[in-house]
PDB file of N, CA and C in Angstrom:
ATOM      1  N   UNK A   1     -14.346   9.202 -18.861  1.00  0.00           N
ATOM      2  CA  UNK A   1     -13.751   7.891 -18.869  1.00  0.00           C
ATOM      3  C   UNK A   1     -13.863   7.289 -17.464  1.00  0.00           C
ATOM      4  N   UNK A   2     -14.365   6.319 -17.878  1.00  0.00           N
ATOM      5  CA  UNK A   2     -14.161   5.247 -15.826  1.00  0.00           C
ATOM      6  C   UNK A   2     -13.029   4.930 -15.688  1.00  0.00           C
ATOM      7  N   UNK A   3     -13.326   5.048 -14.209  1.00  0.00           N
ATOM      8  CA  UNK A   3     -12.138   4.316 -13.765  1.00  0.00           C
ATOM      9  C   UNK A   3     -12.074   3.026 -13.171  1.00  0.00           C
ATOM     10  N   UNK A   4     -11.076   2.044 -13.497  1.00  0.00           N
ATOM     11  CA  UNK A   4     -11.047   1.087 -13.100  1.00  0.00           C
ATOM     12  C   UNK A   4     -10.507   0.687 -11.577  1.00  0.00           C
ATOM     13  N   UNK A   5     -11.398  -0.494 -10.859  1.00  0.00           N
ATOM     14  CA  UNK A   5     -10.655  -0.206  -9.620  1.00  0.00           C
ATOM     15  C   UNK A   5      -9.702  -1.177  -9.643  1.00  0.00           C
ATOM     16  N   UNK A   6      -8.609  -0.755  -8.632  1.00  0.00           N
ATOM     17  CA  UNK A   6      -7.454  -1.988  -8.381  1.00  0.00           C
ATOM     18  C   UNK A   6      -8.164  -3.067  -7.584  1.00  0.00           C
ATOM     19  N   UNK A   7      -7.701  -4.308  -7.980  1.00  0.00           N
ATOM     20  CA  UNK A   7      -7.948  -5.586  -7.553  1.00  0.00           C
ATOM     21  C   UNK A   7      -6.868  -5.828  -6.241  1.00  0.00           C
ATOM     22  N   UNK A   8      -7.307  -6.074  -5.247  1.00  0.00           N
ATOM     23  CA  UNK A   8      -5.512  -6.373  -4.254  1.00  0.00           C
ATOM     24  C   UNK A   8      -5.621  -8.098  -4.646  1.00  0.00           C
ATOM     25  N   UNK A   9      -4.613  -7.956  -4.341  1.00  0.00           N
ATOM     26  CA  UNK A   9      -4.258  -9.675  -4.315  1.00  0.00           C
ATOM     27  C   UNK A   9      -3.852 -10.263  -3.224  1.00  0.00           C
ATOM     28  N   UNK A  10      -3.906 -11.474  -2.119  1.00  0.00           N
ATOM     29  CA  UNK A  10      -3.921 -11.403  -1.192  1.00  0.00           C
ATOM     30  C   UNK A  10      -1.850 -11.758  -1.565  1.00  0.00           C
ATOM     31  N   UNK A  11      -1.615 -11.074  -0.276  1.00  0.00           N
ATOM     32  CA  UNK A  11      -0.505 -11.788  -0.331  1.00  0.00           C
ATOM     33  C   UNK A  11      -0.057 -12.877  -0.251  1.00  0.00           C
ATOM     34  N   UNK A  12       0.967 -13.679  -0.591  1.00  0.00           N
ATOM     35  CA  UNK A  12       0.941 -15.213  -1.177  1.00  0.00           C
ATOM     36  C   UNK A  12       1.675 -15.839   0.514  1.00  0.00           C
ATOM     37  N   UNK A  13       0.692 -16.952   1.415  1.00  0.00           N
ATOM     38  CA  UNK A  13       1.505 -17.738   2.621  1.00  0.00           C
ATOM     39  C   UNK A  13       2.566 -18.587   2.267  1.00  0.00           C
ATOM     40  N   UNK A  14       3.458 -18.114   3.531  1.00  0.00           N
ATOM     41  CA  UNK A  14       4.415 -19.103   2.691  1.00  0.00           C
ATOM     42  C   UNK A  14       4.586 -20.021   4.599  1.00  0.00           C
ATOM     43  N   UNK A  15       5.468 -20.705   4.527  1.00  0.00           N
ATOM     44  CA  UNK A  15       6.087 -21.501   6.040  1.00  0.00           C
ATOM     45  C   UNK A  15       6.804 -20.686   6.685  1.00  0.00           C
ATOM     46  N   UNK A  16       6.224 -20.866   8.416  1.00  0.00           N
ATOM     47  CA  UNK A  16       6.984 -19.691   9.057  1.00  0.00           C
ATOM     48  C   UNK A  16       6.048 -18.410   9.453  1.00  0.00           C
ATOM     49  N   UNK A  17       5.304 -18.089   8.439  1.00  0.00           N
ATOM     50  CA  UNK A  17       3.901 -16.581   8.349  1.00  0.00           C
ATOM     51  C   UNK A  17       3.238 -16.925   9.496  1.00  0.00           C
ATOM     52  N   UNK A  18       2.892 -15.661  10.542  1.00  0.00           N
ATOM     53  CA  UNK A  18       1.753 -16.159  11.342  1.00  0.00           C
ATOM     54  C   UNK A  18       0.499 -15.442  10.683  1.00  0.00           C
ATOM     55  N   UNK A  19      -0.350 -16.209  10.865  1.00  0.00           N
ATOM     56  CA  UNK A  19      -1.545 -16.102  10.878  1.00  0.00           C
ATOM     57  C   UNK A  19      -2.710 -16.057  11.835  1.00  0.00           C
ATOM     58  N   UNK A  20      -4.062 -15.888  11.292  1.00  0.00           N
ATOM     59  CA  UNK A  20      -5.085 -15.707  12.042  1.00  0.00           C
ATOM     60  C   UNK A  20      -6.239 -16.523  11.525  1.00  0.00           C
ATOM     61  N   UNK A  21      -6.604 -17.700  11.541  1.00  0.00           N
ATOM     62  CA  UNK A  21      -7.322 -18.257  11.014  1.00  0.00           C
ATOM     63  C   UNK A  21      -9.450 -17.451  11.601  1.00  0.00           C
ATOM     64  N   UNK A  22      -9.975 -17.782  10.340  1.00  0.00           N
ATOM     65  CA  UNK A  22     -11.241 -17.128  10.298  1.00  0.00           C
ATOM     66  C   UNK A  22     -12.361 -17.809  11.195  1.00  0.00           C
ATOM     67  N   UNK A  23     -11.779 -19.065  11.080  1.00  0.00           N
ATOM     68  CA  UNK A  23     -13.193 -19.746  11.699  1.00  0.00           C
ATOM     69  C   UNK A  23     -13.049 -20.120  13.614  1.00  0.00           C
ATOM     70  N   UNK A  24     -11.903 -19.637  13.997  1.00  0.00           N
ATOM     71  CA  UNK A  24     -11.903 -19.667  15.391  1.00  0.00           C
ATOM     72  C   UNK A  24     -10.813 -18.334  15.996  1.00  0.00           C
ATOM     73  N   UNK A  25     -10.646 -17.227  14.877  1.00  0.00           N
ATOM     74  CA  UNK A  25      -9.908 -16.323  15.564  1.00  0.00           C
ATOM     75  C   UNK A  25      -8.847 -16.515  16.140  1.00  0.00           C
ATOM     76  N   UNK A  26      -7.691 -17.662  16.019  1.00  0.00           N
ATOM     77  CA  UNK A  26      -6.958 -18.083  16.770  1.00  0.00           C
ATOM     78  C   UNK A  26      -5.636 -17.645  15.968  1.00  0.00           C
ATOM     79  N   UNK A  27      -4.472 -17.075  16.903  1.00  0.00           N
ATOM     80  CA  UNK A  27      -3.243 -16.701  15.504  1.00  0.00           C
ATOM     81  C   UNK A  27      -2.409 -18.104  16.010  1.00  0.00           C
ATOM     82  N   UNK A  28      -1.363 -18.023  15.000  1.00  0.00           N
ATOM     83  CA  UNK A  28      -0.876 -19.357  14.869  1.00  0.00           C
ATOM     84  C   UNK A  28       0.004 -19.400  13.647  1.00  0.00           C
ATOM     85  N   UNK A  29       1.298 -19.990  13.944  1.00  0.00           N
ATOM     86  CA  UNK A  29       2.190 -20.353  12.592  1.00  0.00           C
ATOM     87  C   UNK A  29       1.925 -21.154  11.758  1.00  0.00           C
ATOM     88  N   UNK A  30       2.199 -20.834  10.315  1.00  0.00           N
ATOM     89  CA  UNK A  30       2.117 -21.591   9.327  1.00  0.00           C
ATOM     90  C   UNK A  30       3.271 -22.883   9.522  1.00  0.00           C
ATOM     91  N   UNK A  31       2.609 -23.743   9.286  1.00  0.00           N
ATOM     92  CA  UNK A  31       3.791 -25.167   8.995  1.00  0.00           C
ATOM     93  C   UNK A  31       3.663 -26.103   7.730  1.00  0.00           C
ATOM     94  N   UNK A  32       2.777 -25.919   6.867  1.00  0.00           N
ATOM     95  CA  UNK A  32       2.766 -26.717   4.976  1.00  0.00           C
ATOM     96  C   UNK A  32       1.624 -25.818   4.854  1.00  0.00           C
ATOM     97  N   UNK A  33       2.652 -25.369   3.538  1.00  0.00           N
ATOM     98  CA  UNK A  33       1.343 -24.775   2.102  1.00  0.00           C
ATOM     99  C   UNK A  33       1.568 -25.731   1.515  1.00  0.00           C
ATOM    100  N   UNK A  34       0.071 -26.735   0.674  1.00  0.00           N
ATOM    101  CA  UNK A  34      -0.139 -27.602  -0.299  1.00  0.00           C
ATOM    102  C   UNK A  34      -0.760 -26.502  -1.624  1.00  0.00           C
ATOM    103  N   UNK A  35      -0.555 -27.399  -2.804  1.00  0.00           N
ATOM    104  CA  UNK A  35      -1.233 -27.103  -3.531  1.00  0.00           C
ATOM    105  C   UNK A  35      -1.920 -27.911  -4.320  1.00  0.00           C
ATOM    106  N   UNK A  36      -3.137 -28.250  -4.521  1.00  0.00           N
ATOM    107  CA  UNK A  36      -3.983 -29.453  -5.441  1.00  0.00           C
ATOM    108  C   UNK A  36      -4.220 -28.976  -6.621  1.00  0.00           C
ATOM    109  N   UNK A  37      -3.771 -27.736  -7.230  1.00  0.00           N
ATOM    110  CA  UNK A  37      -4.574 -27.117  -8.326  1.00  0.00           C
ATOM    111  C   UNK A  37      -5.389 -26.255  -8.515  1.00  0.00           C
ATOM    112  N   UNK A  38      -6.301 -26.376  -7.912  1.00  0.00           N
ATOM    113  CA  UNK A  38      -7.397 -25.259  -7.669  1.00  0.00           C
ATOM    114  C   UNK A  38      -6.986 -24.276  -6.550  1.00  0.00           C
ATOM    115  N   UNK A  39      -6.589 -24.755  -5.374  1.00  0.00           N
ATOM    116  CA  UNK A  39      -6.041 -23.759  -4.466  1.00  0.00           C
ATOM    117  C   UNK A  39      -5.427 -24.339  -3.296  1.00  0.00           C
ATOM    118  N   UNK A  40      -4.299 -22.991  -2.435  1.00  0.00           N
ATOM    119  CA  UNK A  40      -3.563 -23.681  -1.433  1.00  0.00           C
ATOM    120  C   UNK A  40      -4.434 -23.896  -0.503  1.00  0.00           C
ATOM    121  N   UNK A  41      -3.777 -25.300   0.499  1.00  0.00           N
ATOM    122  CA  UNK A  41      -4.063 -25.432   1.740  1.00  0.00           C
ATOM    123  C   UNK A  41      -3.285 -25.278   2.608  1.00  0.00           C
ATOM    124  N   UNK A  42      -3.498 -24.291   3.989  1.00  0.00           N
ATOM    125  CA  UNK A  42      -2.758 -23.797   4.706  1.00  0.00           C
ATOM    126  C   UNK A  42      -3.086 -24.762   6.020  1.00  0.00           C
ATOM    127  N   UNK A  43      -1.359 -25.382   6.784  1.00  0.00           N
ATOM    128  CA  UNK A  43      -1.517 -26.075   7.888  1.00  0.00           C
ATOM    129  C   UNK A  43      -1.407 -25.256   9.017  1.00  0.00           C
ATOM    130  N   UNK A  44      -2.226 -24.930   9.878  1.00  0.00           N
ATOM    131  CA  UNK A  44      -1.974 -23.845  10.855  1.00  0.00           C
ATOM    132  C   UNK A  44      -1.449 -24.346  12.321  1.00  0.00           C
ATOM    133  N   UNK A  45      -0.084 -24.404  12.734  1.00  0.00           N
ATOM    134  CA  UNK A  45      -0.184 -24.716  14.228  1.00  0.00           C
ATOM    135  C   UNK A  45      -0.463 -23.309  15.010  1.00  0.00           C
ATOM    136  N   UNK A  46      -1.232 -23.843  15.996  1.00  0.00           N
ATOM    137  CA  UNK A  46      -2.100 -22.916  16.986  1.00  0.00           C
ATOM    138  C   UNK A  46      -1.090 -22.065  18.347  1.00  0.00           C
ATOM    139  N   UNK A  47      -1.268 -21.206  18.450  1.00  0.00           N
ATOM    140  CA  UNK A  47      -0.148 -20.631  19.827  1.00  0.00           C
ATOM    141  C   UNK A  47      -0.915 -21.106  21.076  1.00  0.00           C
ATOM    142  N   UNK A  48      -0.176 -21.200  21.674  1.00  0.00           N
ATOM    143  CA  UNK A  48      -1.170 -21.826  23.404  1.00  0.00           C
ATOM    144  C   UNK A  48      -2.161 -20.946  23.521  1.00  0.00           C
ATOM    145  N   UNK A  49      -3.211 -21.527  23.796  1.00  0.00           N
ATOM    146  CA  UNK A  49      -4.301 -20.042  24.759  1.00  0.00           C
ATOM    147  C   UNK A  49      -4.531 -20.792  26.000  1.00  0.00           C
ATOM    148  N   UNK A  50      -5.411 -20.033  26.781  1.00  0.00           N
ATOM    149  CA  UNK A  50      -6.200 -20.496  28.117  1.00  0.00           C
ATOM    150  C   UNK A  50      -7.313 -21.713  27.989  1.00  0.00           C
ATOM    151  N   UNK A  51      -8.150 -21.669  26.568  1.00  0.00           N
ATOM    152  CA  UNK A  51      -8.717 -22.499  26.561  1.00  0.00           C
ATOM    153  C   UNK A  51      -8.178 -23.960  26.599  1.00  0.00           C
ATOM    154  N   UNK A  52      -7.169 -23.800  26.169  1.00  0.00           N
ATOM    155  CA  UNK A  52      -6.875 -25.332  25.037  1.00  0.00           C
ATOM    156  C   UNK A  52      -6.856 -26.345  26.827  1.00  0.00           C
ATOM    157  N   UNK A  53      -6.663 -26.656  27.568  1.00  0.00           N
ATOM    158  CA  UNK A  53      -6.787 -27.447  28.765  1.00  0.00           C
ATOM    159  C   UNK A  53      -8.072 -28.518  28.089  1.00  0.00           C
ATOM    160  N   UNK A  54      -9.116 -27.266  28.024  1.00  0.00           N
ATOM    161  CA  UNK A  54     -10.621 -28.130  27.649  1.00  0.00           C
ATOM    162  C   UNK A  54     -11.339 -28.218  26.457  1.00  0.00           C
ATOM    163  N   UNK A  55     -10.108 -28.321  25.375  1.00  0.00           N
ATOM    164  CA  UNK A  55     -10.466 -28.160  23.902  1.00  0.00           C
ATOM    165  C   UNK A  55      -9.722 -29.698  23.538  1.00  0.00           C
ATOM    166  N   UNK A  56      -9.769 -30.476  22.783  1.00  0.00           N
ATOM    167  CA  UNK A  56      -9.316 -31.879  22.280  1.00  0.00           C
ATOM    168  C   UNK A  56      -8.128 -31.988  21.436  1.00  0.00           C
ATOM    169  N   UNK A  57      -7.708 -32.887  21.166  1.00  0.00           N
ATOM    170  CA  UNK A  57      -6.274 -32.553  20.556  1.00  0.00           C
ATOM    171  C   UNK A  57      -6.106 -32.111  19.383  1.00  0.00           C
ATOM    172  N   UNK A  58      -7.009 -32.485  18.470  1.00  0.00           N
ATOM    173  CA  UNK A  58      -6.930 -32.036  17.023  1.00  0.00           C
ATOM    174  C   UNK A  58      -7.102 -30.536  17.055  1.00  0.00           C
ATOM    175  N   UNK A  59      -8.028 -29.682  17.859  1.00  0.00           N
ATOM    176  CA  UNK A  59      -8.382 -28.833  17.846  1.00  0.00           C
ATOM    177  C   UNK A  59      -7.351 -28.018  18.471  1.00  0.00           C
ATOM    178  N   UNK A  60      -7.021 -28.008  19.073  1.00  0.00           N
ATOM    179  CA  UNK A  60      -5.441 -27.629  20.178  1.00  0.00           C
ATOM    180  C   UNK A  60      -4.352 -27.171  19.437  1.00  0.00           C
ATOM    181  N   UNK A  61      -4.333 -28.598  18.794  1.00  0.00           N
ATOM    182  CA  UNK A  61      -2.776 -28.664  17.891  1.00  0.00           C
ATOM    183  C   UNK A  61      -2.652 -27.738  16.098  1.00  0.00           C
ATOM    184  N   UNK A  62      -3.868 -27.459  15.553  1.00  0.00           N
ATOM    185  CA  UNK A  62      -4.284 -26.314  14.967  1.00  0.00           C
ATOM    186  C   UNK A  62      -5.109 -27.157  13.687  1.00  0.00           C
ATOM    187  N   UNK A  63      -4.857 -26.598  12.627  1.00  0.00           N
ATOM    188  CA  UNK A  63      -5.962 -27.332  11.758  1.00  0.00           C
ATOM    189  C   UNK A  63      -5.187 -26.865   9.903  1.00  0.00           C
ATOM    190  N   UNK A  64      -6.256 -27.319   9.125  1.00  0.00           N
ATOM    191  CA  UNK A  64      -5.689 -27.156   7.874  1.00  0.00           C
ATOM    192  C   UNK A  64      -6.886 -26.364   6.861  1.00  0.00           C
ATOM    193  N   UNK A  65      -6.796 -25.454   6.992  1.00  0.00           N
ATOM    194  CA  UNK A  65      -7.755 -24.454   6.159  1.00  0.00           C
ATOM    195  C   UNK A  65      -7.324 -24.028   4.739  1.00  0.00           C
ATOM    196  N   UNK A  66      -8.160 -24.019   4.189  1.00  0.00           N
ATOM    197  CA  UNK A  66      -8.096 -22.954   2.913  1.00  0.00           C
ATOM    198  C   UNK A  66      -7.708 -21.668   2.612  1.00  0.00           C
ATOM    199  N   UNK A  67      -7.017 -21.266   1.741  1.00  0.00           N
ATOM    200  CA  UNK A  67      -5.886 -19.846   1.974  1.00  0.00           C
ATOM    201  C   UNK A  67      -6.782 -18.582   2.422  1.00  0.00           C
ATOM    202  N   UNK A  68      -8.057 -19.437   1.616  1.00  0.00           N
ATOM    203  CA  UNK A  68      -9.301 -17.803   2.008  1.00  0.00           C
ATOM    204  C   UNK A  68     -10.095 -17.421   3.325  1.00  0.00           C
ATOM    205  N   UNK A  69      -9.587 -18.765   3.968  1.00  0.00           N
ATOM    206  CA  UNK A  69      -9.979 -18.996   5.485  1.00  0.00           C
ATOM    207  C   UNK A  69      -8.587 -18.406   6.668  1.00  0.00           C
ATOM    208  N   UNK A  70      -7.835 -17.533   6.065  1.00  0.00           N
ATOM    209  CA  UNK A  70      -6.447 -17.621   6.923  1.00  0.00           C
ATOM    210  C   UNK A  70      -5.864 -16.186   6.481  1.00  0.00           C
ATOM    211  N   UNK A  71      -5.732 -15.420   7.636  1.00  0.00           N
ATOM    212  CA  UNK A  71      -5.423 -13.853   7.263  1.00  0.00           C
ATOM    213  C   UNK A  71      -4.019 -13.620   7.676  1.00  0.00           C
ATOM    214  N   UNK A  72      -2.718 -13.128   7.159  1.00  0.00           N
ATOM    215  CA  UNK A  72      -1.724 -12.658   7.438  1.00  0.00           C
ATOM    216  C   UNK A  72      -1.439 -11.643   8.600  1.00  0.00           C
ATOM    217  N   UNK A  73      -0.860 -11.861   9.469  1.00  0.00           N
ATOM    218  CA  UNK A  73      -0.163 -10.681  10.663  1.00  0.00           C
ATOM    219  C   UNK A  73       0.310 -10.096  10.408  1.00  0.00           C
TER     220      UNK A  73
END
């Protein structure tokens, strides 16, 4: 008989969670989970680094990714 493998499920973000977003490695608190239906969007504010002096404001102040783009601490 096979065996079936377990599926994990990611754990569910909620407001407050820090995170690690995928596309710039940066950790950072959650501040709005949306949901449209198809899937959440996670608002990430960013923790200070060294760079941010010479990074722009949108980019600084953190961004809004997709739940599959954003890893739990």
């Amino acid at each position: 008989m096979a065996r079936q493998k377990r599926i994990q499920q990611p754990r569910p973000v909620v407001v407050g969670d820090r995170v690690r977003a995928r596309t710039t490695n940066r950790m950072g608190k959650v501040t709005q989970v949306t949901n449209d239906g198809t899937c959440d969007q996670v608002t990430v504010s960013y923790d200070e680094a060294p760079q941010d002096s010479y990074l722009t404001t949108p980019a600084r102040d953190g961004a809004e990714l997709p739940r599959e783009l954003v890893d739990p601490e």
